[in-house]
Protein backbone atom coordinates (compact mmCIF):
# COMPACT_ATOMS: atom_id res chain seq x y z
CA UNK A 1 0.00 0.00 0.00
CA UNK A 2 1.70 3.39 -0.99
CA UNK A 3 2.04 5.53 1.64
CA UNK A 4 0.17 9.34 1.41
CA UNK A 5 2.09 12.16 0.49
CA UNK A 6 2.04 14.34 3.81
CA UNK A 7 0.21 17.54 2.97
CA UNK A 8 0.66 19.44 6.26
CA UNK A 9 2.78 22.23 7.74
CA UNK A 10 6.20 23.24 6.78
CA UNK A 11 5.78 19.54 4.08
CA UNK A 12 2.92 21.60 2.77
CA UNK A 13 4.02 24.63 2.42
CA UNK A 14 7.55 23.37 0.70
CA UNK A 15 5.57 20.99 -2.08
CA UNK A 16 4.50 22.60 -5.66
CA UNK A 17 0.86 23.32 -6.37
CA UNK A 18 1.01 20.45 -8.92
CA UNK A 19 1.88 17.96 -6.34
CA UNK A 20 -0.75 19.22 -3.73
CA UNK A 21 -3.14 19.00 -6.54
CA UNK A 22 -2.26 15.31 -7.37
CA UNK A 23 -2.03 14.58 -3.82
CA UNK A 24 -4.56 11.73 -2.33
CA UNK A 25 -5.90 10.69 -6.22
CA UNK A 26 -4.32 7.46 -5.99
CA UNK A 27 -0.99 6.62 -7.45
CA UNK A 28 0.43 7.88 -10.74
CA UNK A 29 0.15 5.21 -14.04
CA UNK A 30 3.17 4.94 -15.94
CA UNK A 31 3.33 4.69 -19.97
CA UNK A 32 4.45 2.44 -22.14
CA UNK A 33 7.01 3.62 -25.09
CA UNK A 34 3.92 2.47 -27.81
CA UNK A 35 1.39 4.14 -25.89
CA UNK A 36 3.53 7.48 -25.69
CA UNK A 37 3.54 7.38 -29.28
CA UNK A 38 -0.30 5.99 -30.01
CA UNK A 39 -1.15 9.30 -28.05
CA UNK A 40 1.43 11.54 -30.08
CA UNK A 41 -0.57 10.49 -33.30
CA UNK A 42 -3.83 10.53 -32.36
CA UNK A 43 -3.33 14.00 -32.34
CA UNK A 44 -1.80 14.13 -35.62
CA UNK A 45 -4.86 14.47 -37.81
CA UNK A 46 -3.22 14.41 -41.16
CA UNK A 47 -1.60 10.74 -40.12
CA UNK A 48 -4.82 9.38 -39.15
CA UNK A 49 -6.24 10.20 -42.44
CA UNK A 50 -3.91 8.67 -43.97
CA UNK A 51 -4.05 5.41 -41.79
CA UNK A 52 -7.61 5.27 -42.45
CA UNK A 53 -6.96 5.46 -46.44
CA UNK A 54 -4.56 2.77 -46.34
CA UNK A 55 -6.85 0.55 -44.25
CA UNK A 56 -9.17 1.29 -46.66
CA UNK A 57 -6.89 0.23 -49.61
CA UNK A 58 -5.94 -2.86 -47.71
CA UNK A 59 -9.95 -4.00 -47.35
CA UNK A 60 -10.49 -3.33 -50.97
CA UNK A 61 -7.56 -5.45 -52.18
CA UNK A 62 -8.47 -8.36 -50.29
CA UNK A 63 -12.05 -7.73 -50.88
CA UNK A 64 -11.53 -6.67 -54.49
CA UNK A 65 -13.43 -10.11 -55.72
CA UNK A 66 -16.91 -9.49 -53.59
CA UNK A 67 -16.56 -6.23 -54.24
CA UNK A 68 -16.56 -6.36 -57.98
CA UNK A 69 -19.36 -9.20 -57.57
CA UNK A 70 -22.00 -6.47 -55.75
CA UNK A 71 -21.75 -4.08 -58.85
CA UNK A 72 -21.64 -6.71 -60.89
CA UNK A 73 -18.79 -6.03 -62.82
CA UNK A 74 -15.94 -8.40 -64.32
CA UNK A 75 -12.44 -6.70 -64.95
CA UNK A 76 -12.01 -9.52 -67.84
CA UNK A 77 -15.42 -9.55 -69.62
CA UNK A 78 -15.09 -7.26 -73.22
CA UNK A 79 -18.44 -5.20 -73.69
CA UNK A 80 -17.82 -3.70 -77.43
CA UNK A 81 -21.80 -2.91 -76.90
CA UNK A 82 -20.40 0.42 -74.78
CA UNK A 83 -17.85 1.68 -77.06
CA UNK A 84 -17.67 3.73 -80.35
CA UNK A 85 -16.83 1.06 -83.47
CA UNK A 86 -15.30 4.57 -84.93
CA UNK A 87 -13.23 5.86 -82.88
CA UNK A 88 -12.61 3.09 -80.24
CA UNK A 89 -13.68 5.22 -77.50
CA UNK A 90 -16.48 4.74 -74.70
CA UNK A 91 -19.79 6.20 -76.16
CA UNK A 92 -20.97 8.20 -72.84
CA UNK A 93 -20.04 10.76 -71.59
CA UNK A 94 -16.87 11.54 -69.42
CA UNK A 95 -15.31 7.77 -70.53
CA UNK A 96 -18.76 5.78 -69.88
CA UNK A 97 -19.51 6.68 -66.80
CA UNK A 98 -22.98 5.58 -65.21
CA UNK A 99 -24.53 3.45 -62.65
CA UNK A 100 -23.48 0.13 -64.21
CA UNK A 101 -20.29 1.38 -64.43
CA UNK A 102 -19.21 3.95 -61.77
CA UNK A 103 -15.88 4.84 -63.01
CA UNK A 104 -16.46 4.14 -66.75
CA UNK A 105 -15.32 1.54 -69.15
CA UNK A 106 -11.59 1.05 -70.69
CA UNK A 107 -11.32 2.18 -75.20
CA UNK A 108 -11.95 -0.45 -77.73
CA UNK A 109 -12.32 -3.43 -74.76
CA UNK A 110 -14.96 -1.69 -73.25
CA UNK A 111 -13.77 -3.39 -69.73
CA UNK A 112 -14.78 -1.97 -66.44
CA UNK A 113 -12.53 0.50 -64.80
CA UNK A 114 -14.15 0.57 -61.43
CA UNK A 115 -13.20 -3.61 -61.24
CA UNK A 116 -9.91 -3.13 -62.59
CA UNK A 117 -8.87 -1.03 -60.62
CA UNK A 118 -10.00 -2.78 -57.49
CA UNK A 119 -8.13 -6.02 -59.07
CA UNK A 120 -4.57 -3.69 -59.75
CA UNK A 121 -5.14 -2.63 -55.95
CA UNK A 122 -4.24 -6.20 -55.59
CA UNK A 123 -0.93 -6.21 -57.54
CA UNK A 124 0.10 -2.68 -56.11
CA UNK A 125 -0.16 -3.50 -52.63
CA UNK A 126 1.29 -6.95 -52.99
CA UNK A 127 4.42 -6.02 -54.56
CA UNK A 128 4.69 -2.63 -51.95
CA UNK A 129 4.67 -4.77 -48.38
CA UNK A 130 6.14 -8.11 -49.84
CA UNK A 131 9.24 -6.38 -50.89
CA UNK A 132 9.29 -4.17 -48.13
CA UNK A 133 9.26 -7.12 -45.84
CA UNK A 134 12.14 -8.92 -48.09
CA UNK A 135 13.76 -5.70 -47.66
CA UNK A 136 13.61 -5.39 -43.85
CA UNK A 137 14.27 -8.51 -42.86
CA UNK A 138 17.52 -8.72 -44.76
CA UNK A 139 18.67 -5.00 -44.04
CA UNK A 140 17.85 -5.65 -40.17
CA UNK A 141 19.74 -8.87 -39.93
CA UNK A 142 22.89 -7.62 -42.31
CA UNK A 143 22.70 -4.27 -40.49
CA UNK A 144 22.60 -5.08 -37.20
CA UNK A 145 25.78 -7.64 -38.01
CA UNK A 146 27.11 -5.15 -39.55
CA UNK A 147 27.20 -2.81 -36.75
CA UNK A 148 27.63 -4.83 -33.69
CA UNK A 149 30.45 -7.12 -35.28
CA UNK A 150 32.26 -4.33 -37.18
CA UNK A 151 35.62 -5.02 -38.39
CA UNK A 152 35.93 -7.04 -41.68
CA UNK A 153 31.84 -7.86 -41.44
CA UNK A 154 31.29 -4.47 -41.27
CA UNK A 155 33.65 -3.35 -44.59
CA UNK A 156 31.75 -6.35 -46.33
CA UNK A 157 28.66 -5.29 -45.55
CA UNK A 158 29.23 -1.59 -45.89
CA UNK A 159 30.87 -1.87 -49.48
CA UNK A 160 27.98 -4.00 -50.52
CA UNK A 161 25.56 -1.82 -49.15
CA UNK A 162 27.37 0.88 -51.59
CA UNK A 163 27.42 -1.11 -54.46
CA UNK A 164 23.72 -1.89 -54.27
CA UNK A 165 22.72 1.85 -54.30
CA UNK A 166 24.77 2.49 -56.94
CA UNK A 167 23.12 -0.10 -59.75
CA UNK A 168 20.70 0.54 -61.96
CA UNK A 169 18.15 -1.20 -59.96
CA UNK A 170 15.45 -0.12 -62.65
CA UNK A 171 17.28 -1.59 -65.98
CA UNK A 172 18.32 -4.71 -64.11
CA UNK A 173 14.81 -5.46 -63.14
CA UNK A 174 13.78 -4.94 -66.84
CA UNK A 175 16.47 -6.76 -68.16
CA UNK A 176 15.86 -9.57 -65.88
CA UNK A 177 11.98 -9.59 -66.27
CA UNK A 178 12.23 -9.82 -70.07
CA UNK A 179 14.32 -12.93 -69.85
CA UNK A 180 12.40 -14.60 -67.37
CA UNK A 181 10.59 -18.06 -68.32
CA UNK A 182 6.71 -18.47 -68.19
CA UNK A 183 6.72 -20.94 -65.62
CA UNK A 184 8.72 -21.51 -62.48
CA UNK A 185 8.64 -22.90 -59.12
CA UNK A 186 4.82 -23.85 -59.71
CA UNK A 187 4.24 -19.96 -60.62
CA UNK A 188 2.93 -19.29 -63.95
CA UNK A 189 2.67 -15.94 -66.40
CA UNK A 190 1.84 -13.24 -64.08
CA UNK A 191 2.38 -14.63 -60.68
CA UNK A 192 6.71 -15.52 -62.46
CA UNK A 193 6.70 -11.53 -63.22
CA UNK A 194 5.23 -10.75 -59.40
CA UNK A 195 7.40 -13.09 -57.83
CA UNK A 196 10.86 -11.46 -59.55
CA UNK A 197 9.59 -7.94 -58.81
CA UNK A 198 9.18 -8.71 -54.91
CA UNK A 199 12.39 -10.35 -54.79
CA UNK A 200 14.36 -7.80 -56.65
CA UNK A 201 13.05 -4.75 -55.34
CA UNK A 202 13.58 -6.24 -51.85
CA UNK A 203 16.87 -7.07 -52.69
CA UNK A 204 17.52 -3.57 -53.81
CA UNK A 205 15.82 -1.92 -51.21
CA UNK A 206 17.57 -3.41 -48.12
CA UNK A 207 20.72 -1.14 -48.46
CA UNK A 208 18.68 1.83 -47.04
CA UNK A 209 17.03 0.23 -43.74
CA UNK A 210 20.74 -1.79 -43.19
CA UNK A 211 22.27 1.71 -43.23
CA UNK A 212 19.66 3.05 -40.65
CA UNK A 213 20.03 -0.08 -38.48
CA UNK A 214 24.11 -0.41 -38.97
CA UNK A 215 24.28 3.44 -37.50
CA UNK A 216 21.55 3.09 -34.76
CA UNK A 217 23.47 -0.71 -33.47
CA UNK A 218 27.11 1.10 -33.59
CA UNK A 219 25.46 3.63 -31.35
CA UNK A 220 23.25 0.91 -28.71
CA UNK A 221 26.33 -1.84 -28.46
CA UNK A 222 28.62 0.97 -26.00
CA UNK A 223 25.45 1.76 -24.14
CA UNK A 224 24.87 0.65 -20.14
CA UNK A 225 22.50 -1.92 -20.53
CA UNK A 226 24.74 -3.96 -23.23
CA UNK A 227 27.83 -3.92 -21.30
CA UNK A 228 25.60 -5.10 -17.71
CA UNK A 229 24.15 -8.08 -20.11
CA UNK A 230 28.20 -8.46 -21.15
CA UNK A 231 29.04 -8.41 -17.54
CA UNK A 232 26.59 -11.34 -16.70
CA UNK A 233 27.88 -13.69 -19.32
CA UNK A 234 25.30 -13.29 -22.22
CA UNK A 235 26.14 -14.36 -25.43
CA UNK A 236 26.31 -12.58 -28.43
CA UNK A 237 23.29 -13.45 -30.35
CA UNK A 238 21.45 -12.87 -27.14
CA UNK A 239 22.66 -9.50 -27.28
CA UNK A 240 21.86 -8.85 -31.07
CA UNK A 241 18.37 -10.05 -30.49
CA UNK A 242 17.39 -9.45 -26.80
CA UNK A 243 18.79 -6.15 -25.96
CA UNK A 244 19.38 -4.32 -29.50
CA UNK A 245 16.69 -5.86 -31.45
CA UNK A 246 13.80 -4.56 -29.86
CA UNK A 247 15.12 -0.88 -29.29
CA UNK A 248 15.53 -1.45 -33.51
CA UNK A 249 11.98 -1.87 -33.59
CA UNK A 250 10.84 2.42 -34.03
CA UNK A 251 13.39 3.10 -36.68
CA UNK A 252 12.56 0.10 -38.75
CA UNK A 253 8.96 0.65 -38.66
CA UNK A 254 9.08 4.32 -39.55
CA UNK A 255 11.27 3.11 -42.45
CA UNK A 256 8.69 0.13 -43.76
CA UNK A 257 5.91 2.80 -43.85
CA UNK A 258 7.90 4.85 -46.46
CA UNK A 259 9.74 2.07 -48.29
CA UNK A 260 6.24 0.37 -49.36
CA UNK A 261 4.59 3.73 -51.59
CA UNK A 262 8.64 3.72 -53.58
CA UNK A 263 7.87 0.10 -54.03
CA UNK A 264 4.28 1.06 -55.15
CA UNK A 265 5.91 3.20 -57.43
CA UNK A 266 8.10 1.28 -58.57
CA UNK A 267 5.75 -1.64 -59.53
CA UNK A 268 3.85 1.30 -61.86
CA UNK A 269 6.85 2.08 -63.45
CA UNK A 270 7.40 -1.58 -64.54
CA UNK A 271 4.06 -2.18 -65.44
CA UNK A 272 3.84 1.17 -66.93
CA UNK A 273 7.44 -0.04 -69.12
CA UNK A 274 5.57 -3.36 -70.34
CA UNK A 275 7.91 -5.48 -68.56
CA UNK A 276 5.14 -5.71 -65.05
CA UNK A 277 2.31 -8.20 -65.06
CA UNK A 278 1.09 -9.30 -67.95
CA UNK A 279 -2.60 -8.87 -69.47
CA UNK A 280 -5.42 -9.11 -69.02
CA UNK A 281 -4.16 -9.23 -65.29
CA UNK A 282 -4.98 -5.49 -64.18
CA UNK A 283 -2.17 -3.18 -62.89
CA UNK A 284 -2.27 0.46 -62.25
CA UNK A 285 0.79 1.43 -64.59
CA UNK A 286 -0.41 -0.99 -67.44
CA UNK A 287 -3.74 1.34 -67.19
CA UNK A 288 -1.71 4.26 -67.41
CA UNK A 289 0.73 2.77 -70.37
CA UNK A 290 -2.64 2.01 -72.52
CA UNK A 291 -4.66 5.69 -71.90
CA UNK A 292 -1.41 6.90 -73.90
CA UNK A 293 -3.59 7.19 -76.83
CA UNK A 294 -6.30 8.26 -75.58
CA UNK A 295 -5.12 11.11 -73.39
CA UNK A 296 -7.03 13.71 -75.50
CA UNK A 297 -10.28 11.64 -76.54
CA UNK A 298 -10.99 9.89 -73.60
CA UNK A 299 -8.93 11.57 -70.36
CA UNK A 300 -10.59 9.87 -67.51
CA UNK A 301 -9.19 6.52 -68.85
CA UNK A 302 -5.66 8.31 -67.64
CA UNK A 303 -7.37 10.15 -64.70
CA UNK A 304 -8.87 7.34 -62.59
CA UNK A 305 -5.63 4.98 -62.23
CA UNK A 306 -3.32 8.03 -61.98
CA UNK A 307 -5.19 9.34 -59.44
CA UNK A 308 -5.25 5.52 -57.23
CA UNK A 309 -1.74 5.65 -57.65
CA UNK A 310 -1.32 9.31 -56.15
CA UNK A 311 -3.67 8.63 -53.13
CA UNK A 312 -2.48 5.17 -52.18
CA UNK A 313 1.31 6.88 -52.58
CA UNK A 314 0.39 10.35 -50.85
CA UNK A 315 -1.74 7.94 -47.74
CA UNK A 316 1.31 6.22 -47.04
CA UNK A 317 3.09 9.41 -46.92
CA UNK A 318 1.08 10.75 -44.37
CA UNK A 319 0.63 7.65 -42.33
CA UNK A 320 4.73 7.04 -42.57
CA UNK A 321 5.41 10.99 -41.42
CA UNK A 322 2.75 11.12 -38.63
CA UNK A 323 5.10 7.39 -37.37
CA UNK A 324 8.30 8.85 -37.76
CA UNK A 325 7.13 11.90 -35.29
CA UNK A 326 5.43 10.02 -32.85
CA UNK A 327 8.05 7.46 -32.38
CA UNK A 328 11.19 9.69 -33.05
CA UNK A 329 9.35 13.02 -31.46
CA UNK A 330 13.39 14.67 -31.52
CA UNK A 331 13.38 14.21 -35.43
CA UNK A 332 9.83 16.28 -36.09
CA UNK A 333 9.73 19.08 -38.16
């Protein structure tokens, strides 16, 4: 039972108002490290938007199929019926829009945008947190190797690390996509193409978290609690992964949330390039790459999937600044 805090005479008159205050309500509740920062962004409106968008995003990728089924729309089925046997273009008005379809139909297929680009949502995000997780978990593990061990692991690491940032990550990926056979590792056509683009871009990618997590582990291993688990005889992979580890956990998180919209990005460019997934599967960039030639007859074709790329990309934005603050409040602007 926690003794009272005397409120009396000369005790009295020596204690703050703030303490007096306080005094008799009980004891004081301490805070965890994730609740500090669950309260700093609460209050950071613009993040919560943007976590709400990209929860959003998430639901309607993995519920792109039912979704699609309610308006009763197919992103494969071909409705010629809807589209101008002149000019190739949608015969409404503003690209087709109307109740059957809400965000009009694609030229000379006469497809549904509104299902396609629930279906590319699919693609997008898959590719932007698979390669981010590829990405993290070998930049934390080489990093934090890198840093603790130092010496020749470090120089290895370190001149790898430089060597990665410094290739052509976007040629290779084309050059290495174009070559790649239909069918491997029981992965056919599209899900071969997916399959590379997570890998490489992950592989690509790591250099930047292993350079955050190399410089935040050279800075833990001299600190007071590593050298008290020294002096009791722990080992050193108890060390990497019970006492630096978990004090790795902010940085790395703040630096998945902005690594997966450059991966987004990435897989648009591909697709965008021809050398992304490959028809009739539905990607955002392969949208964009086809309204080319239809830019001036038939703009929201362009519109729609340019703007689902630039409010998936700017709701990760948000979501990964209003993390970096709460959980690095030192490093806010």
């Amino acid at each position: 039972m926690t003794a009272p805090i005397e409120t009396t005479g000369a005790a009295a008159e020596a204690q703050p108002g703030a303490v007096l205050d306080g005094a008799g309500k009980g004891k004081v509740e301490g805070r965890s490290l994730g609740r500090i920062a669950w309260e700093r962004l609460k209050r950071d409106k613009l993040a919560l938007t943007g976590g709400t968008v990209v929860l959003l995003l998430i639901l309607v990728a993995l519920l792109a199929p039912v979704i699609a089924g309610l308006v009763g729309q197919d992103p494969d089925v071909h409705n010629e019926k809807l589209i101008d046997p002149l000019f190739g273009t949608p015969t409404g008005s503003f690209g087709g829009i109307s109740g059957e379809h809400l965000l009009g139909v694609e030229p000379v297929s006469g497809r549904d945008i509104f299902a396609r680009i629930l279906y590319g949502s699919q693609i997008s995000l898959l590719v932007g947190f698979m390669s981010a997780v590829v990405a993290i978990i070998l930049g934390t593990v080489l990093g934090i190797l890198a840093g603790f061990f130092g010496g020749w692991v470090d120089s290895l690491v370190s001149r790898i690390m430089d060597g990665l940032l410094a290739f052509p990550q976007l040629l290779f990926i084309i050059a290495l996509v174009s070559v790649m056979p239909n069918d491997m590792l029981g992965l056919h056509g599209t899900g071969v193409r997916v399959f590379v683009m997570i890998l490489v871009i992950g592989f690509f990618g790591w250099p930047y978290i292993g350079r955050v997590v190399r410089g935040q582990t050279l800075s833990m291993r001299e600190r007071e609690y590593v050298e008290a688990a020294r002096s009791l005889g722990a080992g050193r992979f108890y060390i990497l992964f019970k006492e630096l580890l978990p004090n790795l956990v902010a940085p790395i998180i703040v630096y998945t949330t902005m690594m997966i919209p450059t991966n987004i990005l990435t897989e648009a460019a591909l697709s965008f390039l021809g050398v992304g997934v490959k028809p009739p599967t539905a990607s955002w960039g392969q949208m964009l790459s086809n309204a080319i030639d239809y830019y001036d007859s038939d703009p929201t074709y362009m519109v729609v999937p340019g703007l689902a790329i630039f409010i998936t990309v700017l709701a990760f934005n948000l979501f990964g600044d209003g993390v970096r603050d709460a959980l690095d409040p030192k490093g806010s602007r």
